[in-house]
Protein backbone atom coordinates (compact mmCIF):
# COMPACT_ATOMS: atom_id res chain seq x y z
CA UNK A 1 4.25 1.18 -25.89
CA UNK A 2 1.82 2.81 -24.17
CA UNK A 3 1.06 0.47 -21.34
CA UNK A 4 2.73 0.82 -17.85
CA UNK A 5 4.58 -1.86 -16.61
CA UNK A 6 2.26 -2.38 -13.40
CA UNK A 7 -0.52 -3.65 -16.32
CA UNK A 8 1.80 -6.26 -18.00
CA UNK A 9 2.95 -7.64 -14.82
CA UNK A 10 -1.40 -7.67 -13.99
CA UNK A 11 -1.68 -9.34 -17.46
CA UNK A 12 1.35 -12.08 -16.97
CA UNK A 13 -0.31 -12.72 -13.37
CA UNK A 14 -3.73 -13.58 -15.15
CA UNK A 15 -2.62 -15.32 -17.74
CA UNK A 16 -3.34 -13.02 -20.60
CA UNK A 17 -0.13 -12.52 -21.70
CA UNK A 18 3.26 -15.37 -21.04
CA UNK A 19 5.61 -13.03 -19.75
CA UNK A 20 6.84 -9.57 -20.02
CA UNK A 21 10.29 -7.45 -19.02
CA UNK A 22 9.97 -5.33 -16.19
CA UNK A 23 12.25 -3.41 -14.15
CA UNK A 24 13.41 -4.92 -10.85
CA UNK A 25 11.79 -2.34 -8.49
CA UNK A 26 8.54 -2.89 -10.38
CA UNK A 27 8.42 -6.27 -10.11
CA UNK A 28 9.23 -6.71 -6.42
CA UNK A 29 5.98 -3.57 -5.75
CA UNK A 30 3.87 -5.68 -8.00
CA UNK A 31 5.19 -8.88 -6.74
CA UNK A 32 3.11 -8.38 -3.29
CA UNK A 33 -0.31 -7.97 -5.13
CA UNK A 34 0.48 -10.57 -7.79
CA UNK A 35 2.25 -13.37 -5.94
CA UNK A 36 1.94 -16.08 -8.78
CA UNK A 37 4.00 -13.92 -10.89
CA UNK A 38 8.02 -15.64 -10.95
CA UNK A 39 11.08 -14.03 -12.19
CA UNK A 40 12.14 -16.47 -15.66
CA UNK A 41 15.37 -15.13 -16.37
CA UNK A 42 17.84 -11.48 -15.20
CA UNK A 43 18.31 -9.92 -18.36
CA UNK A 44 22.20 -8.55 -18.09
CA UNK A 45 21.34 -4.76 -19.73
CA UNK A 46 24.27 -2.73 -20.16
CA UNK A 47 22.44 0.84 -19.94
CA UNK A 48 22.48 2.56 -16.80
CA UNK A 49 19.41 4.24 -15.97
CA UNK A 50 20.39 8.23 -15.64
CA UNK A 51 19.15 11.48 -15.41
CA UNK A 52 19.08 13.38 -18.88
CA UNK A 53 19.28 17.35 -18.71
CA UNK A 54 19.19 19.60 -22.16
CA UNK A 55 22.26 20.51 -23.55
CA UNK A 56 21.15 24.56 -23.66
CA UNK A 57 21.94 26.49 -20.87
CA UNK A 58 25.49 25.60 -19.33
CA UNK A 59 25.99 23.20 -16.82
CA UNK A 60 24.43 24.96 -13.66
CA UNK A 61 21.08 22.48 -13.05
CA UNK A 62 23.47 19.68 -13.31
CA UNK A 63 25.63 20.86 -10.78
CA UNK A 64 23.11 21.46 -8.76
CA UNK A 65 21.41 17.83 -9.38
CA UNK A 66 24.94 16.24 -8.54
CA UNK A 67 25.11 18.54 -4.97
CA UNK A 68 21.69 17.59 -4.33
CA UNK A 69 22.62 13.91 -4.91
CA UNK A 70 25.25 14.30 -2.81
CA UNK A 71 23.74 15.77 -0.13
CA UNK A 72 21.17 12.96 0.38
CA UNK A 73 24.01 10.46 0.27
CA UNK A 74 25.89 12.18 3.10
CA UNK A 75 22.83 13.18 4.98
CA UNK A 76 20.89 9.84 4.92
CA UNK A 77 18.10 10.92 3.24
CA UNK A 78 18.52 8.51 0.26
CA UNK A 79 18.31 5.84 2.52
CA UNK A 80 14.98 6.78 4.38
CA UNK A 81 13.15 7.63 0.61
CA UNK A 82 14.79 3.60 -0.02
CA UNK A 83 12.57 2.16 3.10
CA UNK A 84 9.97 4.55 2.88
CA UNK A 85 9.20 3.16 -0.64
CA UNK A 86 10.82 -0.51 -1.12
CA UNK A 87 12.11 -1.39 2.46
CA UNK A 88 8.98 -3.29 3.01
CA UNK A 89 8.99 -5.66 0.10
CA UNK A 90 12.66 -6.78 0.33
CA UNK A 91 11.28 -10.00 2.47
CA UNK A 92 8.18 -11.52 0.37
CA UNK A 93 6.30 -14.55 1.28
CA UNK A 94 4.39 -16.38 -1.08
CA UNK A 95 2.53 -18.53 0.97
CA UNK A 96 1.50 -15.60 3.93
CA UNK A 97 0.35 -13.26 0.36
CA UNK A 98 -2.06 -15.77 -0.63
CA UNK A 99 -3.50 -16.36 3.13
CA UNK A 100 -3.76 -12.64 3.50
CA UNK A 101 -5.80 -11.98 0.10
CA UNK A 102 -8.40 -15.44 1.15
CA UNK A 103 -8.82 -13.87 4.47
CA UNK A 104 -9.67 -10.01 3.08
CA UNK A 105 -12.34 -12.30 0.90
CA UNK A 106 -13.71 -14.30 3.88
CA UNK A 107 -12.73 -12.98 7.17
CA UNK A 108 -12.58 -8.94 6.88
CA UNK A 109 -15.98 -8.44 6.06
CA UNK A 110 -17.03 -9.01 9.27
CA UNK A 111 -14.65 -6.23 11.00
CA UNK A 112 -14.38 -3.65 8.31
CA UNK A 113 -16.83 -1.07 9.49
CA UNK A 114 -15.90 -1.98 12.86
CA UNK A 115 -12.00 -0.59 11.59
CA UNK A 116 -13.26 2.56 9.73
CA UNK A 117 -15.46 3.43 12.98
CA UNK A 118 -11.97 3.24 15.31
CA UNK A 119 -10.31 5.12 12.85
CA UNK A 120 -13.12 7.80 12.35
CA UNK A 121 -12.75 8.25 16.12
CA UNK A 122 -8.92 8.59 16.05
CA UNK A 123 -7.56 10.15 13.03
CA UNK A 124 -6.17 7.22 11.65
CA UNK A 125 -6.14 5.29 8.38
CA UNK A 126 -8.52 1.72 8.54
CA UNK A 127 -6.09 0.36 6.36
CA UNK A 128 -3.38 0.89 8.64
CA UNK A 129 -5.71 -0.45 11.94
CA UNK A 130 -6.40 -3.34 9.71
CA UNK A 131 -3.00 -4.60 8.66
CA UNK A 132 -2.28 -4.28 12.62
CA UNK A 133 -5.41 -6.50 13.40
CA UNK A 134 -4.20 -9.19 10.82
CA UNK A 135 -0.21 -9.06 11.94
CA UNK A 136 -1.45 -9.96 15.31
CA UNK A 137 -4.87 -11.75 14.90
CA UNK A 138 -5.09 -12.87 11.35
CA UNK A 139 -8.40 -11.37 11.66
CA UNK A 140 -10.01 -13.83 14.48
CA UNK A 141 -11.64 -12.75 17.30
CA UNK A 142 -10.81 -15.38 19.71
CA UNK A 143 -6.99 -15.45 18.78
CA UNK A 144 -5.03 -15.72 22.27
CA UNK A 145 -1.16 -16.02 22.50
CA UNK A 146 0.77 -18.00 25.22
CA UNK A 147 1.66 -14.34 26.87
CA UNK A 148 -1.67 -14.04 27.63
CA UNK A 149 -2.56 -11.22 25.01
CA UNK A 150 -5.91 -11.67 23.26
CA UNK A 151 -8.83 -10.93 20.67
CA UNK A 152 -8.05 -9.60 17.32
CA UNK A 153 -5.84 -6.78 18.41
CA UNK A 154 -3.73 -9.04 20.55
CA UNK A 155 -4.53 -6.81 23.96
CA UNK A 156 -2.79 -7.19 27.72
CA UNK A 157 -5.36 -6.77 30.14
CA UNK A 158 -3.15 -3.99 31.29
CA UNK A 159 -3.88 -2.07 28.09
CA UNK A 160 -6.86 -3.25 27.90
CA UNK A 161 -7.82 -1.13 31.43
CA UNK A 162 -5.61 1.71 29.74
CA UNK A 163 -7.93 2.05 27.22
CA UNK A 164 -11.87 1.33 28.68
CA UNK A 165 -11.76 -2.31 26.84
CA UNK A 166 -13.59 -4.60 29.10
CA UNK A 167 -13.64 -7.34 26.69
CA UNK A 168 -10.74 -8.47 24.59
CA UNK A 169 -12.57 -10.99 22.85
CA UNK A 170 -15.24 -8.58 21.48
CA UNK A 171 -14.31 -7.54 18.03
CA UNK A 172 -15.72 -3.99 18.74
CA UNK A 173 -13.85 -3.24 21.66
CA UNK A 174 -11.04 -4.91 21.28
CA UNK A 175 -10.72 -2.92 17.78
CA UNK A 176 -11.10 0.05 19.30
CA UNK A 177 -8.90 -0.19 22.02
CA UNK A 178 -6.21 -1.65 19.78
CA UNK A 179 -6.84 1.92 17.64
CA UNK A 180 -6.70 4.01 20.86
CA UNK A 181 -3.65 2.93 22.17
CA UNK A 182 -1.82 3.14 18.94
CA UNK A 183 -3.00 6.68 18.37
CA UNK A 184 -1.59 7.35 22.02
CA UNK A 185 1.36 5.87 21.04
CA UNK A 186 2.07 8.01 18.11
CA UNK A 187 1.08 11.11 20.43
CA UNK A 188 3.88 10.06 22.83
CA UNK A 189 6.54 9.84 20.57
CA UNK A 190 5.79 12.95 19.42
CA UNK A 191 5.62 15.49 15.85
CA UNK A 192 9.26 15.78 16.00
CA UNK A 193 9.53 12.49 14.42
CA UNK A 194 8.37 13.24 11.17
CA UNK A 195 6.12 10.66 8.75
CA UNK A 196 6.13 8.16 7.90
CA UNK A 197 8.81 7.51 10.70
CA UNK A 198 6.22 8.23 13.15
CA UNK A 199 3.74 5.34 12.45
CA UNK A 200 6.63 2.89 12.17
CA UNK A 201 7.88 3.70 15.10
CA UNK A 202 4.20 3.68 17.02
CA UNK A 203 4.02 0.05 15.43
CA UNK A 204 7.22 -0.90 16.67
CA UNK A 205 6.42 0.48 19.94
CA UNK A 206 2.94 -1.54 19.85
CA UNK A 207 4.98 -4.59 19.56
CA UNK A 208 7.86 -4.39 22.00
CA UNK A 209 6.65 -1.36 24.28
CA UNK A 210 7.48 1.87 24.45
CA UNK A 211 9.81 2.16 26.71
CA UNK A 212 12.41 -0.57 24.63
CA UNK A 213 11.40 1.85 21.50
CA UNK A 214 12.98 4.58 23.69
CA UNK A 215 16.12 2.64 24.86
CA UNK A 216 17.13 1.82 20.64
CA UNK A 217 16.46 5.46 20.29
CA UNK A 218 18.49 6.43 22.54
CA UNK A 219 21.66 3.34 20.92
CA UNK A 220 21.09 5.26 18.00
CA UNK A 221 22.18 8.75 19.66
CA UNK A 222 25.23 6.68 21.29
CA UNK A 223 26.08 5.62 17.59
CA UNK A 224 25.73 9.51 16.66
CA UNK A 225 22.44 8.40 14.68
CA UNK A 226 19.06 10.49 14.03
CA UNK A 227 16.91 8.81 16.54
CA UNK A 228 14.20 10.47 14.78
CA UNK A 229 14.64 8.82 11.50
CA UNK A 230 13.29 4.96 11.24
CA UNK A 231 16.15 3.81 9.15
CA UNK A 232 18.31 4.43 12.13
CA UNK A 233 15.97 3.10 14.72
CA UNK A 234 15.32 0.35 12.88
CA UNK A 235 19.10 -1.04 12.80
CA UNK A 236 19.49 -0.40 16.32
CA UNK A 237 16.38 -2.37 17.98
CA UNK A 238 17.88 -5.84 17.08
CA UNK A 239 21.22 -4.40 19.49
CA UNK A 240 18.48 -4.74 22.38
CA UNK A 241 19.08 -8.26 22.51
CA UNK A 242 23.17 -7.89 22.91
CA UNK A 243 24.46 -7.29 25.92
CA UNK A 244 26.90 -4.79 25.85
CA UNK A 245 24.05 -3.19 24.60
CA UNK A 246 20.72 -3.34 26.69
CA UNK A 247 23.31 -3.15 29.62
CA UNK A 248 23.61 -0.13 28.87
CA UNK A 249 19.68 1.53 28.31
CA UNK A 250 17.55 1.80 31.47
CA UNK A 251 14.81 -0.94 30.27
CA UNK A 252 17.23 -3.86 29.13
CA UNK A 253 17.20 -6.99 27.19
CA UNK A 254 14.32 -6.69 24.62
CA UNK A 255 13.99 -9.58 21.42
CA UNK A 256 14.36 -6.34 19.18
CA UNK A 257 14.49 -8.09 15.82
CA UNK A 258 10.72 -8.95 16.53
CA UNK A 259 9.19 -5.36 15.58
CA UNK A 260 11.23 -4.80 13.06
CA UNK A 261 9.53 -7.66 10.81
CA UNK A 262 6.28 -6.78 12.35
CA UNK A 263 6.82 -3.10 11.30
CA UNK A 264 7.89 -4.94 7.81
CA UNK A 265 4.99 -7.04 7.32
CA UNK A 266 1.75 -4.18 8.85
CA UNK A 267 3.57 -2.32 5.80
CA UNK A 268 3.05 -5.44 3.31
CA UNK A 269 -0.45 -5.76 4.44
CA UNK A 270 -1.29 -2.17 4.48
CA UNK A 271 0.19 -2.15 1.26
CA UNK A 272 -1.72 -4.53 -0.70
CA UNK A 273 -5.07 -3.95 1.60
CA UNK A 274 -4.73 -0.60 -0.50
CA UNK A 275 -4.13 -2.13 -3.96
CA UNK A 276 -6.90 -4.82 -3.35
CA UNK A 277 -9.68 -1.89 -2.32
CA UNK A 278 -8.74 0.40 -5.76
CA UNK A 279 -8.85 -2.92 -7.38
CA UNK A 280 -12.71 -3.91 -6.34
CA UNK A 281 -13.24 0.09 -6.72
CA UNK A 282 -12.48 0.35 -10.15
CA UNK A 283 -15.11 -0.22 -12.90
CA UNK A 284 -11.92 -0.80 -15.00
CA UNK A 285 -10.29 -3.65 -13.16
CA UNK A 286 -6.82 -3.00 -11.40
CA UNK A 287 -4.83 -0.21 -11.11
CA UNK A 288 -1.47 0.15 -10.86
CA UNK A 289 -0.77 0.87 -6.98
CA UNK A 290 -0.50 4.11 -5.86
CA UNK A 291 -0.22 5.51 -2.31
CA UNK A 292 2.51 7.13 -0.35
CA UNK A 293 4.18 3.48 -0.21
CA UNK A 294 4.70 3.01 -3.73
CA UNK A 295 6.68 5.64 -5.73
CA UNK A 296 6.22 7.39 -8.92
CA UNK A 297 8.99 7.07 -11.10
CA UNK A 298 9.12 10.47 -12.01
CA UNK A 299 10.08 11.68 -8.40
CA UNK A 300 11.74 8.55 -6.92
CA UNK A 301 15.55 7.36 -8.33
CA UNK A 302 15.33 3.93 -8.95
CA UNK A 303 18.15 1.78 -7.57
């Protein structure tokens, strides 16, 4: 009774215990740091999970609580606290977790101070620069793509000029200018956009270029969408590739389905680059995640 579900689904994972019941949203969080674990059977239960006010005082805090509810329905905001906390995990990969928690064994060692330098230097999270690095790189320094984009942040020699990298290949540059021109990125879209939106939209923009990042921004004002919100942007990047679309936005035909997974799976990797660090941190063993990707229950409604 008085262990949280994030430690049975640890203890299943390790073998300590057979199984456990968990609720669905816990499961698929826990799923990305525990990929082993496997869902036996649904269990059918009949009780809807609610919110339970006391029965003193008249009805005015639930009236409120049901306007409030209401409100983020009509408004959209229920659907950006959805992605902010579980959008990310609806897509898991068994095979690409297990790769991805070798490689932080074997392979980030090497580059992790080089990460926490870059983001000492530009205000951003290592985490963060190192999910980026292993979305495009996997981590290797000599990675180079058939567009001619190279070195472990995947860098055009344009951007690499734009940024002072002379060498794509070297880890150290090519890590810091990866980490530069993302933190320009985010400065060009602005503080208007507020955050999280404004990373994942500075990742999608890494990935398919600003100016196509601009063009679904501006499909979502045409569909009489927030164009500051990711949720929004998000459904209209794929409409980049359609032409009665991109026809129609100043920069054209764009494969916009492609930063939309890459903005899905730098949140993945950010995600459980976070749980494995407390994990190693913690005299204790693991704890159960917790960072601005995965909700407490007491503030978040569970679907």
């Amino acid at each position: 009774a008085d262990t949280e579900s994030a430690e049975l689904l640890e203890a299943v994972a390790s073998g300590e215990i057979p199984f456990t019941v968990a609720d669905s949203t816990d499961f698929s969080i826990n799923r990305q740091f525990h990929p082993e674990l496997r869902i036996a059977l649904d269990l059918d239960v009949a009780n809807s999970i609610a919110w339970a006010f006391p029965t003193y005082g008249g009805r005015s805090l639930v009236e409120r609580a049901d306007q409030y509810l209401q409100k983020i329905r009509r408004n959209g905001e229920l659907t950006r606290i959805l992605d902010r906390y579980y959008g990310h995990n609806d897509d898991f990969d068994y095979v690409g977790t297990r790769a991805f928690i070798r490689h932080y064994e074997s392979r980030l060692p090497r580059y992790r101070e080089m990460f926490e330098s870059a983001a000492d230097r530009t205000s951003l999270d290592w985490t963060l620069l190192a999910a980026i690095g292993y979305q495009e790189s996997h981590w290797r320094r000599s990675a180079v793509a058939p567009t001619g984009v190279r070195g472990i942040m995947m860098l055009t020699r344009a951007t690499a000029d734009y940024v002072g990298s002379q060498d794509r290949e070297d880890p150290a540059q090519s890590i810091a200018g990866g980490a530069a021109f993302f933190g320009r990125l985010k400065e060009r879209i602005g503080d208007t956009v507020p955050e999280p939106d404004r990373t994942w939209m500075a990742l999608a923009a890494y990935n398919v270029g600003y100016f196509h990042l601009k063009d679904a921004r501006q499909i979502v004002e045409m569909q009489q969408g927030d164009p500051n919100r990711w949720v929004d942007v998000r459904d209209a990047l794929p409409l980049l590739a359609q032409r009665r679309w991109y026809q129609r936005v100043e920069h054209g035909y764009a494969r916009g389905w492609e930063p939309v997974t890459y903005v899905e799976n730098i949140r993945n990797y950010r995600a459980i680059l976070k749980w494995l660090e407390r994990q190693n941190d913690s005299p204790e063993g693991p704890a159960a995640p917790e960072d601005e990707l995965t909700p407490s229950p007491e503030v978040v409604a569970r679907r």
